[in-house]
PDB file of N, CA and C in Angstrom:
ATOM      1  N   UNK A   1       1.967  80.238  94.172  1.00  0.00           N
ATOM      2  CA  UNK A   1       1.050  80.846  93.215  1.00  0.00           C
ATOM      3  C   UNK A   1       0.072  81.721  93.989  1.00  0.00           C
ATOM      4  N   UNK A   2       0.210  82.829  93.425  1.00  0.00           N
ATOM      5  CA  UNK A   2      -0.982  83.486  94.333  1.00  0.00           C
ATOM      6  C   UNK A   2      -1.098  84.402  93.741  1.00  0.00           C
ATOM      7  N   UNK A   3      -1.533  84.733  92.112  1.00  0.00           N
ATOM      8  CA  UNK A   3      -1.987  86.271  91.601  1.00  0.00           C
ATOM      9  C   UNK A   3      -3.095  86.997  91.157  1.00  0.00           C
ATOM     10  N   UNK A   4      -3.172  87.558  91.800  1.00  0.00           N
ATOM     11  CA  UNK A   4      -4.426  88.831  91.663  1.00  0.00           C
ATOM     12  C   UNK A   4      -5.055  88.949  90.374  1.00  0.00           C
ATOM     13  N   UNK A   5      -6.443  88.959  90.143  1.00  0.00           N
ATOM     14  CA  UNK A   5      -6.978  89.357  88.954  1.00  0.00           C
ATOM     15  C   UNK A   5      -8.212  89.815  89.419  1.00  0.00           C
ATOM     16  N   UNK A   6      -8.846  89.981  88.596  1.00  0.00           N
ATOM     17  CA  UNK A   6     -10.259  90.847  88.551  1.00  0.00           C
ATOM     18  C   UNK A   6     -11.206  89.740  88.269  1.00  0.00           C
ATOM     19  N   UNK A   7     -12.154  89.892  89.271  1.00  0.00           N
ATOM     20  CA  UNK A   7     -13.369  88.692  89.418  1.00  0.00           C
ATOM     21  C   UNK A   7     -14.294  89.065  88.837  1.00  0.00           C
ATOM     22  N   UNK A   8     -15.305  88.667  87.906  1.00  0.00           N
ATOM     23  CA  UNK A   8     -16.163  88.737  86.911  1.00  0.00           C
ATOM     24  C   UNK A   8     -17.717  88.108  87.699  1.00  0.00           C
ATOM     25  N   UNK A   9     -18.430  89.137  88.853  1.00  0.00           N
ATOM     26  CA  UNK A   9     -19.308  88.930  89.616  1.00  0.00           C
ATOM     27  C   UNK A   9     -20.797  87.955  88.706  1.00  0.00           C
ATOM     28  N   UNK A  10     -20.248  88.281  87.457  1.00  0.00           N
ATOM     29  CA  UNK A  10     -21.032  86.909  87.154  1.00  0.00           C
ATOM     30  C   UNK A  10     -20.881  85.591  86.884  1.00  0.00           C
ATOM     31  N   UNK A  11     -20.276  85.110  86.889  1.00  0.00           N
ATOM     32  CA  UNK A  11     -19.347  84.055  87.085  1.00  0.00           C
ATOM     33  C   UNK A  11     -19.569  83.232  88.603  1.00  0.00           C
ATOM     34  N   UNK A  12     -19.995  84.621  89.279  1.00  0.00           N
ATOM     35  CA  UNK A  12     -19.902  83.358  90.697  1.00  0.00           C
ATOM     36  C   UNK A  12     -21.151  84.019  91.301  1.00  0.00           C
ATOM     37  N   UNK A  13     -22.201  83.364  90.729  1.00  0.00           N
ATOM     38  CA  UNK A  13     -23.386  83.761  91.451  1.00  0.00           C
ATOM     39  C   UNK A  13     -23.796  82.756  92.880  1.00  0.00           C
ATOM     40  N   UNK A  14     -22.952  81.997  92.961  1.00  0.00           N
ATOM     41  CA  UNK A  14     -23.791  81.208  94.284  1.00  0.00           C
ATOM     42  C   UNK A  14     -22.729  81.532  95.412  1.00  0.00           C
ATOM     43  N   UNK A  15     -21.819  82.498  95.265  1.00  0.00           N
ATOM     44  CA  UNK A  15     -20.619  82.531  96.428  1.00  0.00           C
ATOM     45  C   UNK A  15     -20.608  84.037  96.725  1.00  0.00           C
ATOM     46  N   UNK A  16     -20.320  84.255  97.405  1.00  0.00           N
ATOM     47  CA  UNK A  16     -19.612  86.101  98.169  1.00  0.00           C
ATOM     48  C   UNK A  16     -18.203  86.056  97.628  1.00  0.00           C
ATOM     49  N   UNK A  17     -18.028  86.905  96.480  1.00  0.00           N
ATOM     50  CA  UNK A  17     -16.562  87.457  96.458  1.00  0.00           C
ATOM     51  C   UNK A  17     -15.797  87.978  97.160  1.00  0.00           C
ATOM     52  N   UNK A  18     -14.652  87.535  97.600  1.00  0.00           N
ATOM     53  CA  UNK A  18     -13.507  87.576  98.608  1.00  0.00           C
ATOM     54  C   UNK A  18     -13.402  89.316  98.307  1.00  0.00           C
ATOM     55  N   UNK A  19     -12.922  90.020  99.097  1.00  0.00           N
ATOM     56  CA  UNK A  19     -11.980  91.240  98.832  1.00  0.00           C
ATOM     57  C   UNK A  19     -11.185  91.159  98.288  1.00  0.00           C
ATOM     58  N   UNK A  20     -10.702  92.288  97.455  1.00  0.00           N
ATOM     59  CA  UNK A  20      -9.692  92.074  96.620  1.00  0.00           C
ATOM     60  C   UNK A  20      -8.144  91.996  97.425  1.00  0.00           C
ATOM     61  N   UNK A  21      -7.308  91.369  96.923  1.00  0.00           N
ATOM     62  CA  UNK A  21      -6.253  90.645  98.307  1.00  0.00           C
ATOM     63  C   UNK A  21      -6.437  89.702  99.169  1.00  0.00           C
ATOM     64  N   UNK A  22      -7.357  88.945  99.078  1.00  0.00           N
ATOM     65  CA  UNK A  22      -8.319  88.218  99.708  1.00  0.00           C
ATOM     66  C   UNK A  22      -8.713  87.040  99.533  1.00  0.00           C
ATOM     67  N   UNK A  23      -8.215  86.980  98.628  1.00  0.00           N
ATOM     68  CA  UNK A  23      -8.270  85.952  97.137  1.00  0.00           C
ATOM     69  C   UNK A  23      -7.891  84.198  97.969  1.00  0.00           C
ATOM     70  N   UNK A  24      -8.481  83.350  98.336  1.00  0.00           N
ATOM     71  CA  UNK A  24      -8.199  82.289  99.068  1.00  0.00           C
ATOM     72  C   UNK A  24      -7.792  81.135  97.341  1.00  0.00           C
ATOM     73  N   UNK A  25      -6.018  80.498  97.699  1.00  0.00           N
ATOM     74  CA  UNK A  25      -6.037  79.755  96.684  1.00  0.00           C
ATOM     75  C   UNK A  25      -7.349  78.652  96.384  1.00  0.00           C
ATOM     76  N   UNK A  26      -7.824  78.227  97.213  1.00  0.00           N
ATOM     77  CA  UNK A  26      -8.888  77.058  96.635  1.00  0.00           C
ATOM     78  C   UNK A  26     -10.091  78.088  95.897  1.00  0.00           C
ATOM     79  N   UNK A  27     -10.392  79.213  96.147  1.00  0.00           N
ATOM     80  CA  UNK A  27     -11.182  80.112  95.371  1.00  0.00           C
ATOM     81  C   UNK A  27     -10.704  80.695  94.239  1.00  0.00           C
ATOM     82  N   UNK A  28      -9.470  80.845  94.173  1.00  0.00           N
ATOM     83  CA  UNK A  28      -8.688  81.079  92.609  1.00  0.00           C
ATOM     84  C   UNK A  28      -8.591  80.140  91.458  1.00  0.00           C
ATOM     85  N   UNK A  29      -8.336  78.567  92.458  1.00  0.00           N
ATOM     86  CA  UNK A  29      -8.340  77.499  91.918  1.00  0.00           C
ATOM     87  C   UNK A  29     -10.030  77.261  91.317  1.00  0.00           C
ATOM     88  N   UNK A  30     -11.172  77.646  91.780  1.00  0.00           N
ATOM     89  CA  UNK A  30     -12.625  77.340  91.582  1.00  0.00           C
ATOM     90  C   UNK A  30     -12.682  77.947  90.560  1.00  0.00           C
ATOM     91  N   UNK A  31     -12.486  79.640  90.896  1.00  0.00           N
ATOM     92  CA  UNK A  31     -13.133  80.673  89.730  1.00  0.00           C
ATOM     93  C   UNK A  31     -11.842  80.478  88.160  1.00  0.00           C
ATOM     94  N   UNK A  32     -11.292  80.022  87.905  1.00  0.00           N
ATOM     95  CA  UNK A  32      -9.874  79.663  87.127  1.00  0.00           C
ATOM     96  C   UNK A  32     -10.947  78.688  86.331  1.00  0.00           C
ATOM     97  N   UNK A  33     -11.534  77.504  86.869  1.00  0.00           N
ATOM     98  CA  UNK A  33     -12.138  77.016  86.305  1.00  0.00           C
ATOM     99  C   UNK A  33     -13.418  77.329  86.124  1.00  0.00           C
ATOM    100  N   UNK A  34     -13.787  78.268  86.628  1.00  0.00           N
ATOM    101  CA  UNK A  34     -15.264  78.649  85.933  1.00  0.00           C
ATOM    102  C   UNK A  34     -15.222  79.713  84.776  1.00  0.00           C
ATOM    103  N   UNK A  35     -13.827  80.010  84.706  1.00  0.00           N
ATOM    104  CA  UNK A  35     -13.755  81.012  83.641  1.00  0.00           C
ATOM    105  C   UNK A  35     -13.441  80.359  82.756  1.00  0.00           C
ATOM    106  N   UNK A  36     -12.972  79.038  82.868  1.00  0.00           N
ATOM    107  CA  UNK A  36     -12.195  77.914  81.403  1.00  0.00           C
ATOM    108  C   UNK A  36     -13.590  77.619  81.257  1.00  0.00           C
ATOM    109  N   UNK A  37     -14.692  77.453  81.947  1.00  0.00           N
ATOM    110  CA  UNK A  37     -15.522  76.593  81.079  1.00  0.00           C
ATOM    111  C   UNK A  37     -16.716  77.189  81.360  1.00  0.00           C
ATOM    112  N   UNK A  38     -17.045  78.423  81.553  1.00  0.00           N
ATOM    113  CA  UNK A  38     -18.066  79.382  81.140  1.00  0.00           C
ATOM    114  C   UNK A  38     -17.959  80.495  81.097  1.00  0.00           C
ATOM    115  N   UNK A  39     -16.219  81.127  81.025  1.00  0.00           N
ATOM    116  CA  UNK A  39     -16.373  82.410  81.305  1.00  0.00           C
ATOM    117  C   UNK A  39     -16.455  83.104  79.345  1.00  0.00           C
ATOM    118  N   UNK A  40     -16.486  84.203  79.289  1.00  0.00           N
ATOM    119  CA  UNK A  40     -15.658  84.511  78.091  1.00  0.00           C
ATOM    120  C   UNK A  40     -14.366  85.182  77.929  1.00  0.00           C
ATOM    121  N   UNK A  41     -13.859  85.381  76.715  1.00  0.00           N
ATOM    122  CA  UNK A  41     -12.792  85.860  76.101  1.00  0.00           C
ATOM    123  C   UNK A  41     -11.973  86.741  77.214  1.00  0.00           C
ATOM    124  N   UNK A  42     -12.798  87.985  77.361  1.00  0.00           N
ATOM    125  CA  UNK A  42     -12.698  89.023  77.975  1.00  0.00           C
ATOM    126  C   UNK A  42     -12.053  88.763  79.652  1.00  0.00           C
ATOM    127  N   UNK A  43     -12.853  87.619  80.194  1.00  0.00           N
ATOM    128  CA  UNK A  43     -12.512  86.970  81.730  1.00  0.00           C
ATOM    129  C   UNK A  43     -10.706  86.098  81.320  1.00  0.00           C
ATOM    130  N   UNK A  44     -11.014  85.443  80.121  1.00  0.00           N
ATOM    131  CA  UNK A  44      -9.332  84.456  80.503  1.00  0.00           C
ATOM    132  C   UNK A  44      -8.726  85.501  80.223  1.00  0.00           C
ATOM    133  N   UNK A  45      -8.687  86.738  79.329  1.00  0.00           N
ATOM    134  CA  UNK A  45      -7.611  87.231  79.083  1.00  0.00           C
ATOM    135  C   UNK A  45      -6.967  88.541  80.065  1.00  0.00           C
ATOM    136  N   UNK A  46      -8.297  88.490  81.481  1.00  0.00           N
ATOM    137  CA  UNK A  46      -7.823  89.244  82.772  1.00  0.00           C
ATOM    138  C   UNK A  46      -7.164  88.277  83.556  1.00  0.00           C
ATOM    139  N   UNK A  47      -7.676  87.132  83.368  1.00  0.00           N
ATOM    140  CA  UNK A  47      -6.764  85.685  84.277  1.00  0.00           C
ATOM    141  C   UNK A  47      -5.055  85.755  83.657  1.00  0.00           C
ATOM    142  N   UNK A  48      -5.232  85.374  82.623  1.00  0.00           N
ATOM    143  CA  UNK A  48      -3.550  85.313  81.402  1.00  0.00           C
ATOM    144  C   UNK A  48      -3.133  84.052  81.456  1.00  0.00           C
ATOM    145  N   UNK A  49      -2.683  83.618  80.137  1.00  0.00           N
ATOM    146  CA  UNK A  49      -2.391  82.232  79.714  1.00  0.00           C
ATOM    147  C   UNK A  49      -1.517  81.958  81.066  1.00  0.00           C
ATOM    148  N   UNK A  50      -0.487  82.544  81.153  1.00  0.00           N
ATOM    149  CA  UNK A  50       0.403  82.473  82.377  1.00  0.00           C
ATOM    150  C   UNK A  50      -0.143  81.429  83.319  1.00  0.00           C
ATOM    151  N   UNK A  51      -1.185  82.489  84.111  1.00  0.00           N
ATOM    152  CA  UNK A  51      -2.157  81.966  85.134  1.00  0.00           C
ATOM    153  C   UNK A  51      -2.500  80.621  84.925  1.00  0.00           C
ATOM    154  N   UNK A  52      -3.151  80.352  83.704  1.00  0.00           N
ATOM    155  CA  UNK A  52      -3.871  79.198  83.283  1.00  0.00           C
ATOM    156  C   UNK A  52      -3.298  78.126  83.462  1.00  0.00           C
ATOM    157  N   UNK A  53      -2.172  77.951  83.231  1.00  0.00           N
ATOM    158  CA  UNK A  53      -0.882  77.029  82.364  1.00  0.00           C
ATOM    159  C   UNK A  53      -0.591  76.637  83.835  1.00  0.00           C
ATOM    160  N   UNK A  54      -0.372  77.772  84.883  1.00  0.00           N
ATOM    161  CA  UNK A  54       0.451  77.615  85.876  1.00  0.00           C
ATOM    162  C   UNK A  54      -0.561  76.355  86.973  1.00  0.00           C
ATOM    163  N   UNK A  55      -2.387  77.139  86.674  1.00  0.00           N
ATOM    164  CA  UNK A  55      -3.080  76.539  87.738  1.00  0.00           C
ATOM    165  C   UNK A  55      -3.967  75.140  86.844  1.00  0.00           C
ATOM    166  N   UNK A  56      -3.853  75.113  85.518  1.00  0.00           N
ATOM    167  CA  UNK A  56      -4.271  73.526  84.870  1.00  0.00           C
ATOM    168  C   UNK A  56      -3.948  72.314  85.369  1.00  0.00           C
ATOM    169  N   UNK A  57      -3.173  72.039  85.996  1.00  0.00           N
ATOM    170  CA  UNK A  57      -2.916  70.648  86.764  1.00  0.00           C
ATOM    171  C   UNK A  57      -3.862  70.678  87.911  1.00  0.00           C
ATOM    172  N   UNK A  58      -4.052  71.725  88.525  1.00  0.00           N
ATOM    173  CA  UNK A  58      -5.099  71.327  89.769  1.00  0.00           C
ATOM    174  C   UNK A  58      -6.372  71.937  89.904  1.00  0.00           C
ATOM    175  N   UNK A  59      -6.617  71.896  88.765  1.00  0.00           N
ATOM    176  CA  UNK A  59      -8.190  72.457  88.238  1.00  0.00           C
ATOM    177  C   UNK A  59      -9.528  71.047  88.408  1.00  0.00           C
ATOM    178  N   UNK A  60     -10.144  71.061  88.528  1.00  0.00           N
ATOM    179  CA  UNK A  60     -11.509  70.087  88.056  1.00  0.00           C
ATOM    180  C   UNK A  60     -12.227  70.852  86.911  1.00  0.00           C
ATOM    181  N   UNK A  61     -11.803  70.059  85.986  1.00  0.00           N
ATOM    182  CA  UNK A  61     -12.384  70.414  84.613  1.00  0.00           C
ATOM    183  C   UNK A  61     -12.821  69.227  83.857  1.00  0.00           C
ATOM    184  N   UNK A  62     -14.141  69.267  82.983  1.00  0.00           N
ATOM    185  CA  UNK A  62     -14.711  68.201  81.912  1.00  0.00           C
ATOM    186  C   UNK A  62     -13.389  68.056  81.071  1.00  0.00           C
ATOM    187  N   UNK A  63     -12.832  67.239  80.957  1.00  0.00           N
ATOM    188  CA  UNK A  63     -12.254  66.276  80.225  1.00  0.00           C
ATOM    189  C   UNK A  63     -12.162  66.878  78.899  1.00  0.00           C
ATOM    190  N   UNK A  64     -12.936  67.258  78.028  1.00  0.00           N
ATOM    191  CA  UNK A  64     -12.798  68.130  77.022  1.00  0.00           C
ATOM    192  C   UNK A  64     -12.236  69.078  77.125  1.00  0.00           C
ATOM    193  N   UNK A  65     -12.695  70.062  77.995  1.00  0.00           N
ATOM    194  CA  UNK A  65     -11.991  71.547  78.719  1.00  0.00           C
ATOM    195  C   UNK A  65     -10.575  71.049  78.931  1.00  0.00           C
ATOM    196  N   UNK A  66     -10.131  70.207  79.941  1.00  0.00           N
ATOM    197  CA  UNK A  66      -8.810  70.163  80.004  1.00  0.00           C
ATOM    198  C   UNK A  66      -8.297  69.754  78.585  1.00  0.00           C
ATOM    199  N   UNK A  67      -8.321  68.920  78.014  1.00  0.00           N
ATOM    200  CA  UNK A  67      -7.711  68.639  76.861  1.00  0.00           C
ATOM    201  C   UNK A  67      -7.285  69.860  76.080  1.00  0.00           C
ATOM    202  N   UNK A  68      -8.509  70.171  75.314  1.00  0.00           N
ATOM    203  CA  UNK A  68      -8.247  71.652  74.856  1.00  0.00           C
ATOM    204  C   UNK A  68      -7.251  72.319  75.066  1.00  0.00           C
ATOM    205  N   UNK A  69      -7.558  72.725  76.757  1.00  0.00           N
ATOM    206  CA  UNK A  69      -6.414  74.248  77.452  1.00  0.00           C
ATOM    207  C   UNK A  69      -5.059  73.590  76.850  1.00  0.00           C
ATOM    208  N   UNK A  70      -4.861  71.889  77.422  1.00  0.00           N
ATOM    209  CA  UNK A  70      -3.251  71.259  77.384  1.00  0.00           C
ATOM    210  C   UNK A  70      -3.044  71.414  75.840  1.00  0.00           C
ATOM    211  N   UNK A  71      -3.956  71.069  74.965  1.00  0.00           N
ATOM    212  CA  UNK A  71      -3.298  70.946  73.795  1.00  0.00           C
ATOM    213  C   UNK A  71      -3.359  72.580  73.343  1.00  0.00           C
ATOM    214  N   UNK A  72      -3.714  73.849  73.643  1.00  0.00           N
ATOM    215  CA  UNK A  72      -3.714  75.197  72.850  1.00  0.00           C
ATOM    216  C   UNK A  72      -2.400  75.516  74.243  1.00  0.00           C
ATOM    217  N   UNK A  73      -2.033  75.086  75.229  1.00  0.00           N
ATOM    218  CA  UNK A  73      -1.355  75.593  75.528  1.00  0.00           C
ATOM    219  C   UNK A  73       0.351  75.149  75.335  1.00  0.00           C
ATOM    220  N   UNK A  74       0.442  74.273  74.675  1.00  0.00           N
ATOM    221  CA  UNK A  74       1.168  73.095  74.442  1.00  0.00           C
ATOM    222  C   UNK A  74       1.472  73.835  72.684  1.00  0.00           C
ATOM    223  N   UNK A  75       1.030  74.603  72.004  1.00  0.00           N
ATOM    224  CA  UNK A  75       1.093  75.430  70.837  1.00  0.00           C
ATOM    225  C   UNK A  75       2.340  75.982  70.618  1.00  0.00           C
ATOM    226  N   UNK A  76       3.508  75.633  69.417  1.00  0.00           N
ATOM    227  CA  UNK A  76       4.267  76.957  69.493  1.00  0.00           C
ATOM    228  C   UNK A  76       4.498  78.133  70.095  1.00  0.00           C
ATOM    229  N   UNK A  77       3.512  78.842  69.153  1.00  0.00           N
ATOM    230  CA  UNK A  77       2.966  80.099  69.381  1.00  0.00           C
ATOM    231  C   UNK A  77       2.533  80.919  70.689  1.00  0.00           C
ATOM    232  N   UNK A  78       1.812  79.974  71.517  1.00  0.00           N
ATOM    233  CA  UNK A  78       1.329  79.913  72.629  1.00  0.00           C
ATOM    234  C   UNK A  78       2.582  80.053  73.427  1.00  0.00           C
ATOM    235  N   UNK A  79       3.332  79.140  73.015  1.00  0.00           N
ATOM    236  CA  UNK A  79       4.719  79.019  74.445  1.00  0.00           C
ATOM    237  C   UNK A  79       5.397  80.467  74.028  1.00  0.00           C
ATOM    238  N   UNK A  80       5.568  80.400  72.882  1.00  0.00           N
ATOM    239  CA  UNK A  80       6.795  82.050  72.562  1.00  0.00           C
ATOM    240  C   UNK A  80       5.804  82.893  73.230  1.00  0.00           C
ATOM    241  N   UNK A  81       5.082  82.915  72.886  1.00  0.00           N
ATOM    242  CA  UNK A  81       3.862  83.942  73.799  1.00  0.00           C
ATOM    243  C   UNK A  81       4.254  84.098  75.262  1.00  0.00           C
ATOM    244  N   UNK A  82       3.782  82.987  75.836  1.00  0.00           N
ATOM    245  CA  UNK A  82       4.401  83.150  77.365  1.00  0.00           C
ATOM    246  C   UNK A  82       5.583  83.455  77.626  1.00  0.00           C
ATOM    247  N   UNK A  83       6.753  82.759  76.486  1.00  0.00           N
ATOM    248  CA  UNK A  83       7.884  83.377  77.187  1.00  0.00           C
ATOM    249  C   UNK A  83       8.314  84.725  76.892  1.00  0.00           C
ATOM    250  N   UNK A  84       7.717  85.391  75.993  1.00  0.00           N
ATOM    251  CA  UNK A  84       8.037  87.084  75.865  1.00  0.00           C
ATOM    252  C   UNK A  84       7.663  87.351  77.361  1.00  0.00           C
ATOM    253  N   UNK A  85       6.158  87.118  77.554  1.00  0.00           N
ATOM    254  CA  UNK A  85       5.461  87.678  78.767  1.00  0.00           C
ATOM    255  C   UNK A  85       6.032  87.716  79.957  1.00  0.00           C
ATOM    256  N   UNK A  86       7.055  86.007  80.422  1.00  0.00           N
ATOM    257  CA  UNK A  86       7.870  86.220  81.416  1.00  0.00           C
ATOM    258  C   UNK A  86       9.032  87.299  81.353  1.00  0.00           C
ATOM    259  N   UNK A  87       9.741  87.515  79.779  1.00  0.00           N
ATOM    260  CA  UNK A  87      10.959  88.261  79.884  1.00  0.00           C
ATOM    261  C   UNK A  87      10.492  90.024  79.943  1.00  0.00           C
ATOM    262  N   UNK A  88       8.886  90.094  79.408  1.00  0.00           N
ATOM    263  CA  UNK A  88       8.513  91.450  79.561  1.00  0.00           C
ATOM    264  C   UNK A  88       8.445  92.217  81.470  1.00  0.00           C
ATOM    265  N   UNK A  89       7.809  90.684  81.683  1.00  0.00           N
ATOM    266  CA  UNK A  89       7.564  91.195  83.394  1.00  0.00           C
ATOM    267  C   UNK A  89       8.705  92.178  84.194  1.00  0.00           C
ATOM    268  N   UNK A  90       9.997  91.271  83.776  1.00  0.00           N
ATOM    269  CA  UNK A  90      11.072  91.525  84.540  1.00  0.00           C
ATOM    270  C   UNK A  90      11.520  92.857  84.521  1.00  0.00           C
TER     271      UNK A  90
END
């Protein structure tokens, strides 16, 4: 796992943002969860359900937050979603 997105400099006011390419997984893994549980709309949907789904198992998240993501990502809708997205990539 290792994909690039656009960091939302407010979001991480107590750290120095990496360069872009730069991106250290335990810092993808941090800011992933600071966007599940303070970012907005605008931040998950530069991350992508994809992302989310892929990095939710090794997140530290309130117990509520995880629930949530598992059960909206766990959605019909949600999954046909992702899987267009994988067959669009290709």
């Amino acid at each position: 796992m290792s994909p690039d997105f656009p960091v939302n400099p407010d979001l991480v006011w107590e750290y120095e943002i990496p360069s872009e390419g730069e991106l250290t997984e335990s810092f993808r893994r941090w800011y992933i969860g600071r966007v599940l549980t303070r970012g907005r709309a605008e931040d998950i949907r530069k991350i992508g359900l994809q992302t989310i789904s892929a990095y939710l198992p090794y997140l530290v998240l309130p117990p509520t937050v995880r629930r949530f993501w598992e059960w909206y990502l766990s959605l019909p809708e949600v999954k046909e979603q992702d899987v267009r997205s994988d067959s669009s990539a290709t």
